[in-house]
C-alpha atoms as a PDB file:
ATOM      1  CA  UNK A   1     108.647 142.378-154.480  1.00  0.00           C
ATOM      2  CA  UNK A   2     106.933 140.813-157.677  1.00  0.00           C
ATOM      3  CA  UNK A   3     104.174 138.607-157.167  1.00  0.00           C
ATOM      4  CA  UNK A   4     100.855 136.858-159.705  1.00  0.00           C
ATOM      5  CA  UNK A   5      97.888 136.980-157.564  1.00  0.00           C
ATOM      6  CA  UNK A   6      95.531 136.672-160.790  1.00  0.00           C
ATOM      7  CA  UNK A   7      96.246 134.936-163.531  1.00  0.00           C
ATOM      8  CA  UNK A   8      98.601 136.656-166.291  1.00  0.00           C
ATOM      9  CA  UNK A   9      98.816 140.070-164.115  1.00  0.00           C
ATOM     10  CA  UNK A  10     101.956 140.865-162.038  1.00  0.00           C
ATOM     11  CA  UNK A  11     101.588 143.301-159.683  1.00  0.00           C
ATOM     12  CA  UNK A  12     105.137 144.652-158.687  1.00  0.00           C
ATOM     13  CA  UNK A  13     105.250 146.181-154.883  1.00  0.00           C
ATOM     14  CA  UNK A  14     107.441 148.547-153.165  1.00  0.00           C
ATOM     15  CA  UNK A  15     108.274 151.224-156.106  1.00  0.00           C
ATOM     16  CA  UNK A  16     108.476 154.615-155.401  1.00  0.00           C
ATOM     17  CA  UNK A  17     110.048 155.340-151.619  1.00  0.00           C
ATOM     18  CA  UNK A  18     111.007 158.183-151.305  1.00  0.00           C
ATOM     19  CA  UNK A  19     111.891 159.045-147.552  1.00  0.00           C
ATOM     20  CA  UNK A  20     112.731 162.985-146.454  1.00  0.00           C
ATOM     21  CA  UNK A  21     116.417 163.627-147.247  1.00  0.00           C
ATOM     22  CA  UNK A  22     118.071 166.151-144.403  1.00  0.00           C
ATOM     23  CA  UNK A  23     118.028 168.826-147.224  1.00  0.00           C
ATOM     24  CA  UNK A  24     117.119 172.196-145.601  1.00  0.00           C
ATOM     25  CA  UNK A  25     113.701 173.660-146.276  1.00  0.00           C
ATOM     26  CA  UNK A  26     114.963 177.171-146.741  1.00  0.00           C
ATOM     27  CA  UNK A  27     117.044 176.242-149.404  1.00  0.00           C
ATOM     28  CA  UNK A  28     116.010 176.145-153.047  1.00  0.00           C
ATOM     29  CA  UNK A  29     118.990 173.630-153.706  1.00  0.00           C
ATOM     30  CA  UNK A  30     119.826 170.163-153.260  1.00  0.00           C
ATOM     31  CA  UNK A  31     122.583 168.675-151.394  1.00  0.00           C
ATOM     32  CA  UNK A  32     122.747 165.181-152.523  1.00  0.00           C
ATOM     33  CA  UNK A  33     125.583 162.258-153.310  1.00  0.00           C
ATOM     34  CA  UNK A  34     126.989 160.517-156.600  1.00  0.00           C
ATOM     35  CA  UNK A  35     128.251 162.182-159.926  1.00  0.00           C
ATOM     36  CA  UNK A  36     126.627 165.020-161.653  1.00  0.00           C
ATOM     37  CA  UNK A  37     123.270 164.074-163.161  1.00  0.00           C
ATOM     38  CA  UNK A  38     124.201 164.298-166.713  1.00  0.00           C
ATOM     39  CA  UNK A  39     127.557 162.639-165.913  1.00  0.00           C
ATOM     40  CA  UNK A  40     125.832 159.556-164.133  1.00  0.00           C
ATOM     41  CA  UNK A  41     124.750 156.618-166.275  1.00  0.00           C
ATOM     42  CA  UNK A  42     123.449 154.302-164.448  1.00  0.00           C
ATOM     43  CA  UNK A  43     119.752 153.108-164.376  1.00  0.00           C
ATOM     44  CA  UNK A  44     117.681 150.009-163.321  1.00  0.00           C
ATOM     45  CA  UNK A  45     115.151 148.982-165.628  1.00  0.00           C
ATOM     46  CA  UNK A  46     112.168 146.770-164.533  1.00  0.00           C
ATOM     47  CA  UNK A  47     110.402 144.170-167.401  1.00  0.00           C
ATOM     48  CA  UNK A  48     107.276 146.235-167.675  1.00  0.00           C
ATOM     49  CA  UNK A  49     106.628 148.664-170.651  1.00  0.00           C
ATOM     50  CA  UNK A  50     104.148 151.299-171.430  1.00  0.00           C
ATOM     51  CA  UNK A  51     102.927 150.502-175.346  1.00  0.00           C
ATOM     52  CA  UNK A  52     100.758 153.196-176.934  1.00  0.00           C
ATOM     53  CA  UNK A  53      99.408 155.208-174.490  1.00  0.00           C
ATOM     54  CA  UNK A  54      97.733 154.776-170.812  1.00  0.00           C
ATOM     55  CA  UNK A  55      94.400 156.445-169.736  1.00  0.00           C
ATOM     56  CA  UNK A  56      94.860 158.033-166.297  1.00  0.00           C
ATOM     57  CA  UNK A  57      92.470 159.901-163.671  1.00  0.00           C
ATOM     58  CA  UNK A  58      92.986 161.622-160.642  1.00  0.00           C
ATOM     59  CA  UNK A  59      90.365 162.199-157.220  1.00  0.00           C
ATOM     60  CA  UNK A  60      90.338 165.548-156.865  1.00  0.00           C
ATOM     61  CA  UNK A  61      88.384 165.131-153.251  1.00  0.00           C
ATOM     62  CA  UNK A  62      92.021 163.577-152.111  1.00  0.00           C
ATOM     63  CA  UNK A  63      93.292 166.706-152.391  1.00  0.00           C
ATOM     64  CA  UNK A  64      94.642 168.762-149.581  1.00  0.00           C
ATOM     65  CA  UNK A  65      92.768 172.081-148.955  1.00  0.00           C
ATOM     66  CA  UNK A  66      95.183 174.043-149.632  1.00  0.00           C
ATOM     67  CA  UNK A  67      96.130 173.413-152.678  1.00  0.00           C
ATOM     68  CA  UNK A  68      94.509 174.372-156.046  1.00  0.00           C
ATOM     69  CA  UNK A  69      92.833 171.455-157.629  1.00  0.00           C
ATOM     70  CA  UNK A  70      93.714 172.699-161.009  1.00  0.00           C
ATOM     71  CA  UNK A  71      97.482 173.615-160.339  1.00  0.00           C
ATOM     72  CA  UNK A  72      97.331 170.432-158.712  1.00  0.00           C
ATOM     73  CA  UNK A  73      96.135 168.437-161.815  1.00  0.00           C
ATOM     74  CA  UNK A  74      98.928 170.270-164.378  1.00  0.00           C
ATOM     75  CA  UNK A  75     101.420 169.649-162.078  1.00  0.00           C
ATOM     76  CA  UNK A  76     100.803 165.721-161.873  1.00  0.00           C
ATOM     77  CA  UNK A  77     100.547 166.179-165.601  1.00  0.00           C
ATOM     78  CA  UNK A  78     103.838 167.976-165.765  1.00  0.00           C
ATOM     79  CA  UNK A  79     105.639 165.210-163.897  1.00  0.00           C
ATOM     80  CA  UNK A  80     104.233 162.543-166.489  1.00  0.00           C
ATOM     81  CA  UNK A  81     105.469 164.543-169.345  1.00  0.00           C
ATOM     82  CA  UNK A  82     108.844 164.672-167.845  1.00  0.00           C
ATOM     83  CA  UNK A  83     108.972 160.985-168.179  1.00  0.00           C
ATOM     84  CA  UNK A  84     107.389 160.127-171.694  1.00  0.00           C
ATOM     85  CA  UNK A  85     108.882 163.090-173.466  1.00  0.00           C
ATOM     86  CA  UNK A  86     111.932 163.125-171.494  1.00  0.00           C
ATOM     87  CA  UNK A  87     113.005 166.366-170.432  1.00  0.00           C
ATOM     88  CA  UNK A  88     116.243 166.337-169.345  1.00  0.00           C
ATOM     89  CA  UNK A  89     118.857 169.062-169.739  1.00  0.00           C
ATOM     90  CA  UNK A  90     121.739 166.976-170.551  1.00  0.00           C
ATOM     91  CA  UNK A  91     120.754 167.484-174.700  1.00  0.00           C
ATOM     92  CA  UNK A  92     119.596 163.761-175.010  1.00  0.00           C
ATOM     93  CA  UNK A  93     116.459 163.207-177.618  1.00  0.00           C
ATOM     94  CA  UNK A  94     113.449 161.959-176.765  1.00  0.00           C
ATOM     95  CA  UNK A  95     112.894 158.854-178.046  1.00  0.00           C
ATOM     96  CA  UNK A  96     110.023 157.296-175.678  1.00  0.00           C
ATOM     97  CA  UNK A  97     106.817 155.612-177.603  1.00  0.00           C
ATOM     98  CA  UNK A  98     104.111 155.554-174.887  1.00  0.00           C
ATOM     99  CA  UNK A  99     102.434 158.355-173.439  1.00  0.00           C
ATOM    100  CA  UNK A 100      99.559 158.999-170.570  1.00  0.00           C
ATOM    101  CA  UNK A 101      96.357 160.536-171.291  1.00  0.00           C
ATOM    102  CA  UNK A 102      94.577 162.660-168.822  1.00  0.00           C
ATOM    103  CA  UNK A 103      91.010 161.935-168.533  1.00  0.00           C
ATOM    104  CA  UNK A 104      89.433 164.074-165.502  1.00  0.00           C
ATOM    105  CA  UNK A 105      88.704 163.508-161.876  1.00  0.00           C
ATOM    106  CA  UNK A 106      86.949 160.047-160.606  1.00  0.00           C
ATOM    107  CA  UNK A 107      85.483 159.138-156.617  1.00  0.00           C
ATOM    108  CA  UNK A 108      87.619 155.688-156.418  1.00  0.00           C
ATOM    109  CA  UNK A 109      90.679 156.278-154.692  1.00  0.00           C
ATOM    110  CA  UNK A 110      94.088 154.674-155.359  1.00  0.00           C
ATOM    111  CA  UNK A 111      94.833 151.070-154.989  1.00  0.00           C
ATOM    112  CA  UNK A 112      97.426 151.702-152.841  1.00  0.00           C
ATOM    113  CA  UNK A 113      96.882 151.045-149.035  1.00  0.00           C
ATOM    114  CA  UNK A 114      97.996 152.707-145.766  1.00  0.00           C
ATOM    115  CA  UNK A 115     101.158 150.560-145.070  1.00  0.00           C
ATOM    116  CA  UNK A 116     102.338 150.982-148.670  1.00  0.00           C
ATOM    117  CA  UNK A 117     100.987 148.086-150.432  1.00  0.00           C
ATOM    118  CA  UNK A 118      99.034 147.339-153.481  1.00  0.00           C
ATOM    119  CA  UNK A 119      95.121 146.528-153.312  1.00  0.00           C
ATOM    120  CA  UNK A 120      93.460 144.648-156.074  1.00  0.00           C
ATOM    121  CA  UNK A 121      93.656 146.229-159.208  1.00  0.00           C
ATOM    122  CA  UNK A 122      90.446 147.668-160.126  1.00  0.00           C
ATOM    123  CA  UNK A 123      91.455 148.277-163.976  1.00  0.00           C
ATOM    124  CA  UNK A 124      91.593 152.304-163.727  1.00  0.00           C
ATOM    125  CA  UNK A 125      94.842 154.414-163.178  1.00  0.00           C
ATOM    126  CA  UNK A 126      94.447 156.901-160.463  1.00  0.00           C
ATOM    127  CA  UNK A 127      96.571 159.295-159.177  1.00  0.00           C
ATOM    128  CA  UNK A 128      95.646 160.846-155.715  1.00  0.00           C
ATOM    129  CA  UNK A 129      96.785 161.786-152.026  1.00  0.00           C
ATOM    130  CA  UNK A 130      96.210 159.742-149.102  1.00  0.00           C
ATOM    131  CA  UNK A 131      97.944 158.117-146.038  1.00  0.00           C
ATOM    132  CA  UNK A 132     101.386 156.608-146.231  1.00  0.00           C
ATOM    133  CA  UNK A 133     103.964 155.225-143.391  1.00  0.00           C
ATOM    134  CA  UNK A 134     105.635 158.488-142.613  1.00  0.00           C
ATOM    135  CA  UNK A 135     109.061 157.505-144.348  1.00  0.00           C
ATOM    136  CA  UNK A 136     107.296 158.023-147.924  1.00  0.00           C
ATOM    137  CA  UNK A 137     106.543 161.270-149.389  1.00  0.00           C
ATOM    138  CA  UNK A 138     104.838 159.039-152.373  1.00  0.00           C
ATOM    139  CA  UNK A 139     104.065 155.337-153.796  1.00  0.00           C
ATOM    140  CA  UNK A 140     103.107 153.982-156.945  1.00  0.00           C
ATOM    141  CA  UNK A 141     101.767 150.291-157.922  1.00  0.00           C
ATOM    142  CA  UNK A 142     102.079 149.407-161.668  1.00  0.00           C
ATOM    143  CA  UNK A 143      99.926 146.261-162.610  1.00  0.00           C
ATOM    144  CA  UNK A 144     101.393 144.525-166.288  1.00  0.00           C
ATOM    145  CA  UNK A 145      99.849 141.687-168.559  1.00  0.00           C
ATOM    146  CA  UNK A 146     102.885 139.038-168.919  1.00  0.00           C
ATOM    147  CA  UNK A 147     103.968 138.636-172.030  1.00  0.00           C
ATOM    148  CA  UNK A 148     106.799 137.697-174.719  1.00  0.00           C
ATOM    149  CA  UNK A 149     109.141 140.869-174.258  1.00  0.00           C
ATOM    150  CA  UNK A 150     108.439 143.577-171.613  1.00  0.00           C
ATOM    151  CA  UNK A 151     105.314 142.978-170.001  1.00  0.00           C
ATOM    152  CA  UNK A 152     102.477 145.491-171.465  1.00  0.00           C
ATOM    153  CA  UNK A 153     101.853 147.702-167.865  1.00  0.00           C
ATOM    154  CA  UNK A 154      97.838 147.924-167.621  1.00  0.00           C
ATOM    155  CA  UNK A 155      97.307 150.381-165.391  1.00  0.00           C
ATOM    156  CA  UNK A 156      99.411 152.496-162.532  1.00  0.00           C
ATOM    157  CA  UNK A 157      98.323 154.305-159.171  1.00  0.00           C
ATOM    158  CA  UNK A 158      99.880 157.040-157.581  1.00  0.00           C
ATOM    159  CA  UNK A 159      99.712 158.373-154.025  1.00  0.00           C
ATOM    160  CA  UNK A 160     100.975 161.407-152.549  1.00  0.00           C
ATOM    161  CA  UNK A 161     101.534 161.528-148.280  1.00  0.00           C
ATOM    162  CA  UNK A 162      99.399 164.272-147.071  1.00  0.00           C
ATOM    163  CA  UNK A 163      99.079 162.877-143.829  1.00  0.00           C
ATOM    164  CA  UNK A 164     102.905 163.449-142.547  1.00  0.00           C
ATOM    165  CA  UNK A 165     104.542 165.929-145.407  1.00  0.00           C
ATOM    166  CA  UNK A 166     103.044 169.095-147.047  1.00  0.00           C
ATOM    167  CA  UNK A 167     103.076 169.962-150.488  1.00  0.00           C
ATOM    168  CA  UNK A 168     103.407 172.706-153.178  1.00  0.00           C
ATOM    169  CA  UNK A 169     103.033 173.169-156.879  1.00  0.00           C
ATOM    170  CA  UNK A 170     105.334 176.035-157.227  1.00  0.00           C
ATOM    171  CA  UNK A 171     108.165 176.233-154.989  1.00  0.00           C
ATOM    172  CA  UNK A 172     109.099 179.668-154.927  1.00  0.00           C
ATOM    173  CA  UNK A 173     111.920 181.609-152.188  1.00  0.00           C
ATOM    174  CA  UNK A 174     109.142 181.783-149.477  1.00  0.00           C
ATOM    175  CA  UNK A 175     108.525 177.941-149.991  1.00  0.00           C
ATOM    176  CA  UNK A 176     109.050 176.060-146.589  1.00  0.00           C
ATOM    177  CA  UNK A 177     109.074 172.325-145.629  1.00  0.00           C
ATOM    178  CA  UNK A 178     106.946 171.654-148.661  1.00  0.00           C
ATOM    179  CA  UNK A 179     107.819 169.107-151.461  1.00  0.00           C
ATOM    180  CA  UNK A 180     107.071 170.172-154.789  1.00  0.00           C
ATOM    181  CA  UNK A 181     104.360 167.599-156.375  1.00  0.00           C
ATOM    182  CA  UNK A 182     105.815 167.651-160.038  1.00  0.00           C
ATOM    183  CA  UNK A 183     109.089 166.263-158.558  1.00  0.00           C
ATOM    184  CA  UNK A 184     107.755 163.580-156.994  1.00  0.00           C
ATOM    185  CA  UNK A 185     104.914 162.688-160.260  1.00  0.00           C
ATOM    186  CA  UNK A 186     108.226 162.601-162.362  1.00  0.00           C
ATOM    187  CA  UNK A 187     109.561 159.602-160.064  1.00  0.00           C
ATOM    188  CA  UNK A 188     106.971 157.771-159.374  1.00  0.00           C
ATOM    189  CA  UNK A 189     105.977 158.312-163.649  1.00  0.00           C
ATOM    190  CA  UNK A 190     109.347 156.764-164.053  1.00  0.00           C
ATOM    191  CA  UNK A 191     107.721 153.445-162.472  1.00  0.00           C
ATOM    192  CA  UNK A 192     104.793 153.699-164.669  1.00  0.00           C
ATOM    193  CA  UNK A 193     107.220 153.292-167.781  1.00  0.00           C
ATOM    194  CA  UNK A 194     109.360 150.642-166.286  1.00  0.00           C
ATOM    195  CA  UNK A 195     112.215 152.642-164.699  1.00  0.00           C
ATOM    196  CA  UNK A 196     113.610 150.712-161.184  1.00  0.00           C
ATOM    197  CA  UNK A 197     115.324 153.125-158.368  1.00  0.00           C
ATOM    198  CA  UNK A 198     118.745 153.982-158.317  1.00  0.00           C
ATOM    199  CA  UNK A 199     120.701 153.718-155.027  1.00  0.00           C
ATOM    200  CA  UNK A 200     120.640 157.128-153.463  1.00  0.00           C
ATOM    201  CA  UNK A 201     124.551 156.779-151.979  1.00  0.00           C
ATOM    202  CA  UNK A 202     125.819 156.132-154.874  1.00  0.00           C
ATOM    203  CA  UNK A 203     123.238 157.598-157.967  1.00  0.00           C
ATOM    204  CA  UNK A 204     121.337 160.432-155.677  1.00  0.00           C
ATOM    205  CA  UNK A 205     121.370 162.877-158.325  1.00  0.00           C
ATOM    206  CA  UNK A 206     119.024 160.779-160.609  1.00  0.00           C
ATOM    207  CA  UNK A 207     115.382 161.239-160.433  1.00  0.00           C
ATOM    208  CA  UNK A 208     114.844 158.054-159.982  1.00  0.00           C
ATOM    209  CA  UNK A 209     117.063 157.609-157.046  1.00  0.00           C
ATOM    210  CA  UNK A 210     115.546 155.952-153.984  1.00  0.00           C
ATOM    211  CA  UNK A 211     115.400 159.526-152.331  1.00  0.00           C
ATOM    212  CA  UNK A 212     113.849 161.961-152.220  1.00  0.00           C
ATOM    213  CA  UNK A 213     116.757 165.406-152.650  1.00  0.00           C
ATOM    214  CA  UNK A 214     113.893 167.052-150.061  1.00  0.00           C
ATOM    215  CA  UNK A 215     111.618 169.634-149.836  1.00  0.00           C
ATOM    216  CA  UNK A 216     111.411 173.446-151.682  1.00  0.00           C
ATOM    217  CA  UNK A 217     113.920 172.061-154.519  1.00  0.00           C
ATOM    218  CA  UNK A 218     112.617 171.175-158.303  1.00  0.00           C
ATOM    219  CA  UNK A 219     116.025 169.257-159.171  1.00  0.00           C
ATOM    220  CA  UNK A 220     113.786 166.028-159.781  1.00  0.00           C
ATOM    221  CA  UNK A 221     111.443 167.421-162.766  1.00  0.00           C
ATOM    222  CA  UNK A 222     114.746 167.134-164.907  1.00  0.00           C
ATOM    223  CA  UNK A 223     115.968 163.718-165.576  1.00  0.00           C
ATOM    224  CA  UNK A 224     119.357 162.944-165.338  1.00  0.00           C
ATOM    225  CA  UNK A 225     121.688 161.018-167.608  1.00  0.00           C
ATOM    226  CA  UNK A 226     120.649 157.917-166.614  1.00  0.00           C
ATOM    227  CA  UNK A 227     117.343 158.395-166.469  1.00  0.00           C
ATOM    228  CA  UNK A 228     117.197 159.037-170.164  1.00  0.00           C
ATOM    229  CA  UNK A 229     119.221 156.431-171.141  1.00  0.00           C
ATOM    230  CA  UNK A 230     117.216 153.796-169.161  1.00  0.00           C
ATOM    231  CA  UNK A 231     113.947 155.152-170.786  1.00  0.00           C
ATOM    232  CA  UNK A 232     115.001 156.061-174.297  1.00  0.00           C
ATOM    233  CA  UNK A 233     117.051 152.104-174.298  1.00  0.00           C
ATOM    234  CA  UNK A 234     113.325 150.446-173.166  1.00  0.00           C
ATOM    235  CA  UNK A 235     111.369 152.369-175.693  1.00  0.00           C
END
């Protein structure tokens, strides 16, 4: 859903779902449907673009208990760099010119409210965990200045669902029912730079497929064909 609430900014809703797949928690693999990830080409492209760089922060107090605020941090920053410098491992170069710059921990929370929906851009990009409807492991809202060519995005929020799925920044073989936060900060990253979703039944091997591929599984920090294409084509 696109809408213009003020003036020349677009705020674009509903980005990011990523429901629980049936993908078993003991399993450190995936079990997901379409071609192999660096077979698949397909990507959806939104008309936002990151130019230069983008200034993020994160609320640290969001933060479940127990998880480590700092492995917490570099593994949001991970997922970023898995977009903007686009690690793949299907040999494709990097050619993304935007990047995001962390710049420490702030009180404000997201913009993103309970029933997955934007708030009113308050002009600062935040990434944090909060409450969700159960069906989303994360959300992001990407607010862009409209303009001739890809509209400049401004700022982007991220939120993780603490309240109905637990989490993990490093999913080991004694990981269980946890979803691994890098995985999901390359996805919802994707959004930031203008990527669309990618219809899980027929694309689910993409990162930016609609899906999540589940819990204890790091498939999603690698992009996939199309991923790559879609961001290396926009930049």
């Amino acid at each position: 859903m696109v809408s213009n609430p003020r003036g020349d900014e677009l705020v674009l809703e509903g980005v990011g779902q990523e429901a629980p797949s049936e993908t078993s928690s003991r399993s450190l693999s995936t079990r997901t449907s379409g071609p192999n990830a660096c077979r698949d080409s397909y990507y959806t492209s939104r008309d936002a673009k990151l130019y230069n760089y983008n200034k993020w922060y994160v609320n640290k107090k969001s933060f479940p208990g127990y998880l480590s605020k700092v492995g917490t941090v570099a593994a949001m920053e991970r997922g970023g760099k898995n977009i903007y410098k686009v690690q793949d491992a299907c040999g494709i170069r990097d050619r993304v010119r935007g990047e995001l710059r962390y710049r420490g921990s702030v009180s404000r929370s997201v913009d993103i409210n309970r029933d997955a929906t934007c708030n009113s851009n308050d002009y600062k990009s935040v990434a944090g965990f909060g409450d969700l409807p159960s069906g989303y492991t994360a959300f992001a809202c990407v607010w862009s200045w409209i303009q001739d060519g890809p509209n400049r995005v401004a700022h982007s929020d991220v939120r993780l669902n603490k309240y109905n799925h637990r989490w993990t920044t490093r999913v080991t073989g004694s990981c269980r029912g946890r979803y691994d936060v890098e995985s999901s900060m390359t996805h919802e990253r994707g959004h930031t730079f203008g990527l669309g979703e990618a219809s899980e039944s027929r694309h689910g091997k993409l990162t930016m497929s609609s899906e999540s591929n589940g819990t204890c599984q790091t498939s999603e920090r690698s992009l996939g064909k199309g991923d790559a294409y879609g961001l290396n084509r926009k930049y």
